[in-house]
C-alpha atoms as a PDB file:
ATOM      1  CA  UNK A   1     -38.915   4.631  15.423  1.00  0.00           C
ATOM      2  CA  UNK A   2     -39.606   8.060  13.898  1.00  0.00           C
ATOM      3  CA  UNK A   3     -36.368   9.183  15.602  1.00  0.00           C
ATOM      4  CA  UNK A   4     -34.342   6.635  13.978  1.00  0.00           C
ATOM      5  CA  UNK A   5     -35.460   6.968  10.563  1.00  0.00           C
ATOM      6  CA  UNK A   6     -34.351  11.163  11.161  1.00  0.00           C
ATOM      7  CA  UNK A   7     -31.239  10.264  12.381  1.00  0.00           C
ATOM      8  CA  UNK A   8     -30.206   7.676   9.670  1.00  0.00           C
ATOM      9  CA  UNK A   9     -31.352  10.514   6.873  1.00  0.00           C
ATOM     10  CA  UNK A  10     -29.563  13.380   8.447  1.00  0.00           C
ATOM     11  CA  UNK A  11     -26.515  11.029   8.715  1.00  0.00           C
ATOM     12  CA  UNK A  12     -27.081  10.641   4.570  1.00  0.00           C
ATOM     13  CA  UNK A  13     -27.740  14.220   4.114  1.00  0.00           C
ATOM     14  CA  UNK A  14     -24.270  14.833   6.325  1.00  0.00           C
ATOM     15  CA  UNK A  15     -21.918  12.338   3.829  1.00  0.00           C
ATOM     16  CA  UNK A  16     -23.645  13.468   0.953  1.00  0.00           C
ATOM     17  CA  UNK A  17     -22.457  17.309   1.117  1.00  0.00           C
ATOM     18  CA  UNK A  18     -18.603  16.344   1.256  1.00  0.00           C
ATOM     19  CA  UNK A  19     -19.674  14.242  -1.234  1.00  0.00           C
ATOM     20  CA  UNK A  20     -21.369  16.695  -3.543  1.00  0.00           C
ATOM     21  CA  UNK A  21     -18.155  19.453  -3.007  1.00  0.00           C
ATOM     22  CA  UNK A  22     -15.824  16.681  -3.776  1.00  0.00           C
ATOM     23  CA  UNK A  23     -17.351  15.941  -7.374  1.00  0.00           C
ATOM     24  CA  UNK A  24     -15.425  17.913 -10.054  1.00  0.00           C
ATOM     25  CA  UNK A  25     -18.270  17.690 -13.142  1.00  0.00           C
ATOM     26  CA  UNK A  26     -16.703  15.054 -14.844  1.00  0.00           C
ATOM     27  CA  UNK A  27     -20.075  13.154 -15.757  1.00  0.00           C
ATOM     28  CA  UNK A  28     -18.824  11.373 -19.302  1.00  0.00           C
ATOM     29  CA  UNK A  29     -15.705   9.765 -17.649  1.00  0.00           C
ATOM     30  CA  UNK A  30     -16.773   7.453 -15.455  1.00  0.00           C
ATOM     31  CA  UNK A  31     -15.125   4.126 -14.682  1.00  0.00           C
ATOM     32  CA  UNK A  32     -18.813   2.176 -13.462  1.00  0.00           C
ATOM     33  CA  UNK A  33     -20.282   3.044 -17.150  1.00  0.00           C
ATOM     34  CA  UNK A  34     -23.463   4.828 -14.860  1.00  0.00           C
ATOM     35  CA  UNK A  35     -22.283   8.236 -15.856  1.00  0.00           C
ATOM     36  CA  UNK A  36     -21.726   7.740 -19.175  1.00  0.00           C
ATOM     37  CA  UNK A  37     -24.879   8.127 -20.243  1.00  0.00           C
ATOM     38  CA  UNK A  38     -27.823  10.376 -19.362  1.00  0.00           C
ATOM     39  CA  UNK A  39     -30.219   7.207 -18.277  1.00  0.00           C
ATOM     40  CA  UNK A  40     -29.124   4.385 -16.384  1.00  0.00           C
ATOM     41  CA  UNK A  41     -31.300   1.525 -15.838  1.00  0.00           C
ATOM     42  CA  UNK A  42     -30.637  -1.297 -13.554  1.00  0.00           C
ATOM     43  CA  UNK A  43     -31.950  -4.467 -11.544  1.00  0.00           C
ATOM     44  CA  UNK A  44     -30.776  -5.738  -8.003  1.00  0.00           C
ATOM     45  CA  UNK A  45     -31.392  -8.228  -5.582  1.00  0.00           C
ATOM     46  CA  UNK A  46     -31.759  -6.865  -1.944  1.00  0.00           C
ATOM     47  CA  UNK A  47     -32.283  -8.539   1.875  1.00  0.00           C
ATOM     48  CA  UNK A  48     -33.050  -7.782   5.295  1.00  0.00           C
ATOM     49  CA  UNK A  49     -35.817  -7.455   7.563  1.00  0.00           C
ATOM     50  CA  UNK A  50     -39.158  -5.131   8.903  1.00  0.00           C
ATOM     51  CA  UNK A  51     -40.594  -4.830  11.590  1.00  0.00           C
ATOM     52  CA  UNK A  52     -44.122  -2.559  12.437  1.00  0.00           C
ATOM     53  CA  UNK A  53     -44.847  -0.590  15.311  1.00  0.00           C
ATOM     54  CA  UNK A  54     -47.605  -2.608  17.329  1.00  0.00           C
ATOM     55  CA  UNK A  55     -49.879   0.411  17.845  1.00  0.00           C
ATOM     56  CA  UNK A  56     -53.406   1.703  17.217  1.00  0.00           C
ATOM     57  CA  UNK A  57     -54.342   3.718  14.187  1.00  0.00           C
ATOM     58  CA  UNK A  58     -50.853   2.819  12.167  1.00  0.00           C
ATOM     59  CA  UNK A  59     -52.018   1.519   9.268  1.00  0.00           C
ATOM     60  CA  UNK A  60     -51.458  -2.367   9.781  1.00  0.00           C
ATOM     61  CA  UNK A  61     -53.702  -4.530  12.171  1.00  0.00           C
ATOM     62  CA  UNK A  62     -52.501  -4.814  15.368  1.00  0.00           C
ATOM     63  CA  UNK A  63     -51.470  -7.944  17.408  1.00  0.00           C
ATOM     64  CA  UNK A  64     -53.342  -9.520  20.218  1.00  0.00           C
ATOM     65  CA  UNK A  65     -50.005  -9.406  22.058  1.00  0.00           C
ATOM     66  CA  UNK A  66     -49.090  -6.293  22.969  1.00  0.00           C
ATOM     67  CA  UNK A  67     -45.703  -7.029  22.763  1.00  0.00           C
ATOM     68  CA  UNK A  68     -45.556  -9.438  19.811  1.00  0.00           C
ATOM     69  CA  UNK A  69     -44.275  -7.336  16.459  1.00  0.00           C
ATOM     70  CA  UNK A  70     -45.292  -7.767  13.215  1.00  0.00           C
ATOM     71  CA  UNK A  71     -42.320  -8.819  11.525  1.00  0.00           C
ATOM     72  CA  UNK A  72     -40.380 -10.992   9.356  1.00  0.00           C
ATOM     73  CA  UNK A  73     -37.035 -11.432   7.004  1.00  0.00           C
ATOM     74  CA  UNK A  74     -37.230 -10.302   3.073  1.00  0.00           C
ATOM     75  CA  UNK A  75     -35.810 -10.891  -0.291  1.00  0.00           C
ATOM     76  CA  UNK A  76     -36.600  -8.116  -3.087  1.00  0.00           C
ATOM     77  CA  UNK A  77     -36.308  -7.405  -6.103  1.00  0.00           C
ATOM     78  CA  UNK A  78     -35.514  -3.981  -7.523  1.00  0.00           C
ATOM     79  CA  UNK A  79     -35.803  -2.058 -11.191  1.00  0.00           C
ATOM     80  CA  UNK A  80     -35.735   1.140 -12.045  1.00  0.00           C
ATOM     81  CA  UNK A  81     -34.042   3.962 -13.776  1.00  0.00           C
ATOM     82  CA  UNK A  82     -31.955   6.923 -13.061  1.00  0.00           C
ATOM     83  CA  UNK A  83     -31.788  10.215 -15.056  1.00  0.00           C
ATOM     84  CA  UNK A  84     -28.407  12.515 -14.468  1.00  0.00           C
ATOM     85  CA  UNK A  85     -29.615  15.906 -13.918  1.00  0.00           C
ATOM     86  CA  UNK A  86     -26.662  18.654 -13.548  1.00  0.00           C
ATOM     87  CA  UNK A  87     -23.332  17.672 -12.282  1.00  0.00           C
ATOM     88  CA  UNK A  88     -23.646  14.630  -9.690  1.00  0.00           C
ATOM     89  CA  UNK A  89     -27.195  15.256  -8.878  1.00  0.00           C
ATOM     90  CA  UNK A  90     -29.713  12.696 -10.481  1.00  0.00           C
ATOM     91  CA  UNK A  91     -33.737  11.669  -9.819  1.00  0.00           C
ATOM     92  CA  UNK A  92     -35.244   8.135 -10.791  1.00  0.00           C
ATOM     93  CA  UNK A  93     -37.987   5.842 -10.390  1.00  0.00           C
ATOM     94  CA  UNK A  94     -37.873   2.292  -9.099  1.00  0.00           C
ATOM     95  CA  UNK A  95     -40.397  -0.437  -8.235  1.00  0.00           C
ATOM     96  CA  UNK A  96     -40.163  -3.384  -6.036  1.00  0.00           C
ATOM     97  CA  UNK A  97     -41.267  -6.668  -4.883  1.00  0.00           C
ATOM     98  CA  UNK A  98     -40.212  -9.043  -1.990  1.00  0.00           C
ATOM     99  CA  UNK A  99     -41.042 -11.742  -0.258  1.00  0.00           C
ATOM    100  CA  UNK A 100     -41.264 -12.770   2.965  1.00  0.00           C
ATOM    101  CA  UNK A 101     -39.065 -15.907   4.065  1.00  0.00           C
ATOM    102  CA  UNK A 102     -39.545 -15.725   7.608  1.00  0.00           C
ATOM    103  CA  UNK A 103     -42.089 -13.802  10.286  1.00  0.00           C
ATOM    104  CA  UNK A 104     -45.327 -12.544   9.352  1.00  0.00           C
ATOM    105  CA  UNK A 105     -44.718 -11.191   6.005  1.00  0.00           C
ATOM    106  CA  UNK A 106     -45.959 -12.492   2.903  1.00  0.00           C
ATOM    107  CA  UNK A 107     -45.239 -10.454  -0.157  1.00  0.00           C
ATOM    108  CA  UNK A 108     -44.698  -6.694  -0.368  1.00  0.00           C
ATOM    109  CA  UNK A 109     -44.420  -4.675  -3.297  1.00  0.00           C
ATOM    110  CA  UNK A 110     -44.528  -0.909  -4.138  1.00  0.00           C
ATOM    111  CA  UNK A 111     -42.700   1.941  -6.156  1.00  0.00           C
ATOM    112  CA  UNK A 112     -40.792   5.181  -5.754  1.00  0.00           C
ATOM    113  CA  UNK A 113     -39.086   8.258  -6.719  1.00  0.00           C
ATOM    114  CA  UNK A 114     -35.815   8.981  -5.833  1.00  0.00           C
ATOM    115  CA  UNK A 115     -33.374  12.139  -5.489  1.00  0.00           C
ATOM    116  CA  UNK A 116     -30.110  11.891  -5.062  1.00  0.00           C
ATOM    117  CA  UNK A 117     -26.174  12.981  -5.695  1.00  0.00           C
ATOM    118  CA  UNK A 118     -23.180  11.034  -7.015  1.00  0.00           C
ATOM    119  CA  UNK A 119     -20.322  10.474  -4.658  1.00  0.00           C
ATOM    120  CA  UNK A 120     -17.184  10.449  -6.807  1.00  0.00           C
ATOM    121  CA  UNK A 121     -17.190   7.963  -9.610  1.00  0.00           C
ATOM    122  CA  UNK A 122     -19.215   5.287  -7.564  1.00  0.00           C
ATOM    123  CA  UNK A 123     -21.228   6.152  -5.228  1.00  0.00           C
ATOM    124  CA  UNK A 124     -24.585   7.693  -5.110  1.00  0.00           C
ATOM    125  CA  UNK A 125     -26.385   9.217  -2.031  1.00  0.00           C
ATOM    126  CA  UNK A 126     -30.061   9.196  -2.236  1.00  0.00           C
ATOM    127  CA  UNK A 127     -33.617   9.728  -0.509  1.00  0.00           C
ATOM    128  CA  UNK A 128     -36.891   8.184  -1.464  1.00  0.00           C
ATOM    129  CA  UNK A 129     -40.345   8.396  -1.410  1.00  0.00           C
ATOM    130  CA  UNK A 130     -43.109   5.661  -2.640  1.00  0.00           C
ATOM    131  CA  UNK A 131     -46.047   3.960  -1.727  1.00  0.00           C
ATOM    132  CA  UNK A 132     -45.664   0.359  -0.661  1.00  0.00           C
ATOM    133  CA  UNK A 133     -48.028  -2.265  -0.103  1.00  0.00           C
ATOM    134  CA  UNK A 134     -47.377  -5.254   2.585  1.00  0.00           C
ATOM    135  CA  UNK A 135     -49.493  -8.414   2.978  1.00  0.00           C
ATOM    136  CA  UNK A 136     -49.093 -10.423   6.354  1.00  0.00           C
ATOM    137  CA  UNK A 137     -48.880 -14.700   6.271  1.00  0.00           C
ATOM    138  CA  UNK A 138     -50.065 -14.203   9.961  1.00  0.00           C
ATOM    139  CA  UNK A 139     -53.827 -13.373   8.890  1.00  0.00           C
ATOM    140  CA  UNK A 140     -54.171 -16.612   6.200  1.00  0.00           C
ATOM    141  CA  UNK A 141     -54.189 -16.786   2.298  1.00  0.00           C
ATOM    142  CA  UNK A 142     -57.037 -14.420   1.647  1.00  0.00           C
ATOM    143  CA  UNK A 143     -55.868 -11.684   4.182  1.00  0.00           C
ATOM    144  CA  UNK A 144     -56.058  -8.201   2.718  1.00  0.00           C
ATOM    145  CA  UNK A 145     -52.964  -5.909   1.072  1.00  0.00           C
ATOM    146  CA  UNK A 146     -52.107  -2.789   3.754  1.00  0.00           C
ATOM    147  CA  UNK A 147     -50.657   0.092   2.125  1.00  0.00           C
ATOM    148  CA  UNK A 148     -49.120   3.551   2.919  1.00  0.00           C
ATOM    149  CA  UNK A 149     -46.499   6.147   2.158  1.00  0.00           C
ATOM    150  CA  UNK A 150     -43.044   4.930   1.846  1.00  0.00           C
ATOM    151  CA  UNK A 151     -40.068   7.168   3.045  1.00  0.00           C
ATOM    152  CA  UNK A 152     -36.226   6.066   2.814  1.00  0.00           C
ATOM    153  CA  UNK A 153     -32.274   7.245   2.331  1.00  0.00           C
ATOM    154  CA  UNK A 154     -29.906   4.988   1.096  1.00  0.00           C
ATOM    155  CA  UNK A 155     -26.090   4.997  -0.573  1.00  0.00           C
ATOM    156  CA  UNK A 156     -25.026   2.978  -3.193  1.00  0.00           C
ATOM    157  CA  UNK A 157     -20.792   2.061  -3.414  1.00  0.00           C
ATOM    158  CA  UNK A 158     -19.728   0.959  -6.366  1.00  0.00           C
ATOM    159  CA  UNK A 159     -16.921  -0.312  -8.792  1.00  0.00           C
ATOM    160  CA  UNK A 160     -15.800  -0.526 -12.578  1.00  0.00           C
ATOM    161  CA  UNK A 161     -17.990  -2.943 -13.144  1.00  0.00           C
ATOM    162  CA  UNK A 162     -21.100  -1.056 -13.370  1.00  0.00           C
ATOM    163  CA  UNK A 163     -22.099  -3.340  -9.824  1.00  0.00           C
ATOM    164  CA  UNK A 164     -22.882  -1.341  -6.844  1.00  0.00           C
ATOM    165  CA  UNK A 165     -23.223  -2.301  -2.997  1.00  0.00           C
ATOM    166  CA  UNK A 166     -26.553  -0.772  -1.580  1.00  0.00           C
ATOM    167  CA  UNK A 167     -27.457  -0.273   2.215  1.00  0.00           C
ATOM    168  CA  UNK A 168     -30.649   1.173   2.448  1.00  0.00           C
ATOM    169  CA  UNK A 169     -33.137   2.023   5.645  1.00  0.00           C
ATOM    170  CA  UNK A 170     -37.145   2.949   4.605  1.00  0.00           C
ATOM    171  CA  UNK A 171     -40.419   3.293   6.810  1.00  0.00           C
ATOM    172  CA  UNK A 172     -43.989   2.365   6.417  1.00  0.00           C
ATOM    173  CA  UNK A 173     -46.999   5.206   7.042  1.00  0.00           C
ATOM    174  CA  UNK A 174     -45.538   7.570   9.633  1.00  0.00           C
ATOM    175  CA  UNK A 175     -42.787   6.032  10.658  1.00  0.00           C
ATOM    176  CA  UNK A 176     -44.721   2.914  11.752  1.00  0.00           C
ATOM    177  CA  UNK A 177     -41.625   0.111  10.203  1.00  0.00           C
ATOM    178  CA  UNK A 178     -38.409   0.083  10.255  1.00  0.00           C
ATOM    179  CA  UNK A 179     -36.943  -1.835   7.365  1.00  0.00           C
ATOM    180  CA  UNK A 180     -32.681  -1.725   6.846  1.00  0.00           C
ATOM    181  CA  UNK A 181     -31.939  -3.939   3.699  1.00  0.00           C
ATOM    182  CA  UNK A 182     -28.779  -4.257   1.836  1.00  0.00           C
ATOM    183  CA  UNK A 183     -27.647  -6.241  -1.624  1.00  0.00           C
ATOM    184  CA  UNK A 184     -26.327  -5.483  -5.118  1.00  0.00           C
ATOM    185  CA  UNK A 185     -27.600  -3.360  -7.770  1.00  0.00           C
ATOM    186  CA  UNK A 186     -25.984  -3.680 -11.241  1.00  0.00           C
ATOM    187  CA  UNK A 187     -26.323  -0.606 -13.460  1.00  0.00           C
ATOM    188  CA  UNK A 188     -26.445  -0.800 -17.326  1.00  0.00           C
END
């Protein structure tokens, strides 16, 4: 699992240095309005699915069956902010909650930071880091929150419109999830 989540971020890391060459320090001209400004706020909706690592000492409970997964299909909810640094680069903050619509998970909801360069006009290239909290339908109504570090890379297209199309991959604890979601995020 850890492997993957590398991978996946060195592949982000890889597209985002063309990326970063490419832009030519045009911040105020943008056609998606999210350069125009210094701050950029937006929402989105976002879907896809987790699934933990069914091993001792990760941070969630583990199942009686070796071989069955926590795991389950989401829907979240995203906010947060962006702040354009120098050039394309930018940081932010965004919080999240989702919910669970089929598998084990219940709700989950957490914040993060995020780092991250513009692609072009756009696009944005970014990694994250957070602290999430997951609660599992598996263990009943009264079953406890489990929470860790969250780590994730993502990228962001978008168009004139201001709405972008996100893919995004994060992890729970160290590397104990793997959780690929993708949806829209519309900028203001």
């Amino acid at each position: 699992m850890r492997k993957l989540f590398i991978v996946t971020a060195a592949a982000a890391a890889f597209v985002a240095v063309p990326a970063f060459a490419q832009d030519n320090g045009q911040a105020d001209s943008a056609s998606d309005g999210a350069r125009s400004s210094r701050i950029e706020p937006y929402v989105g909706v976002t879907g896809g699915w987790e699934q933990f690592d069914n091993e001792r000492n990760a941070g969630i409970p583990q199942s009686p069956n070796r071989h069955d997964r926590l795991n389950g299909s989401l829907v979240q909810g995203v906010a947060g902010v962006n702040l354009n640094v120098v050039g394309p680069l930018f940081v932010g903050a965004e919080g999240n909650a989702a919910k669970g619509v089929s598998g084990d998970i219940d709700w989950e909801y957490g914040a993060a930071g995020r780092v991250g360069v513009r692609a072009g006009q756009n696009g944005l290239f970014y990694g994250k880091v957070g602290y999430q909290w997951v609660n599992f339908d598996k263990f009943g109504d009264n079953s406890r929150d489990y929470h860790a570090m969250t780590y994730g890379a993502g990228v962001e297209v978008g168009s004139k419109s201001g709405i972008r199309v996100r893919g995004e991959v994060n992890t729970f604890g160290s590397a104990h999830s793997v959780r690929p979601m993708a949806g829209l995020v519309k900028g203001f």
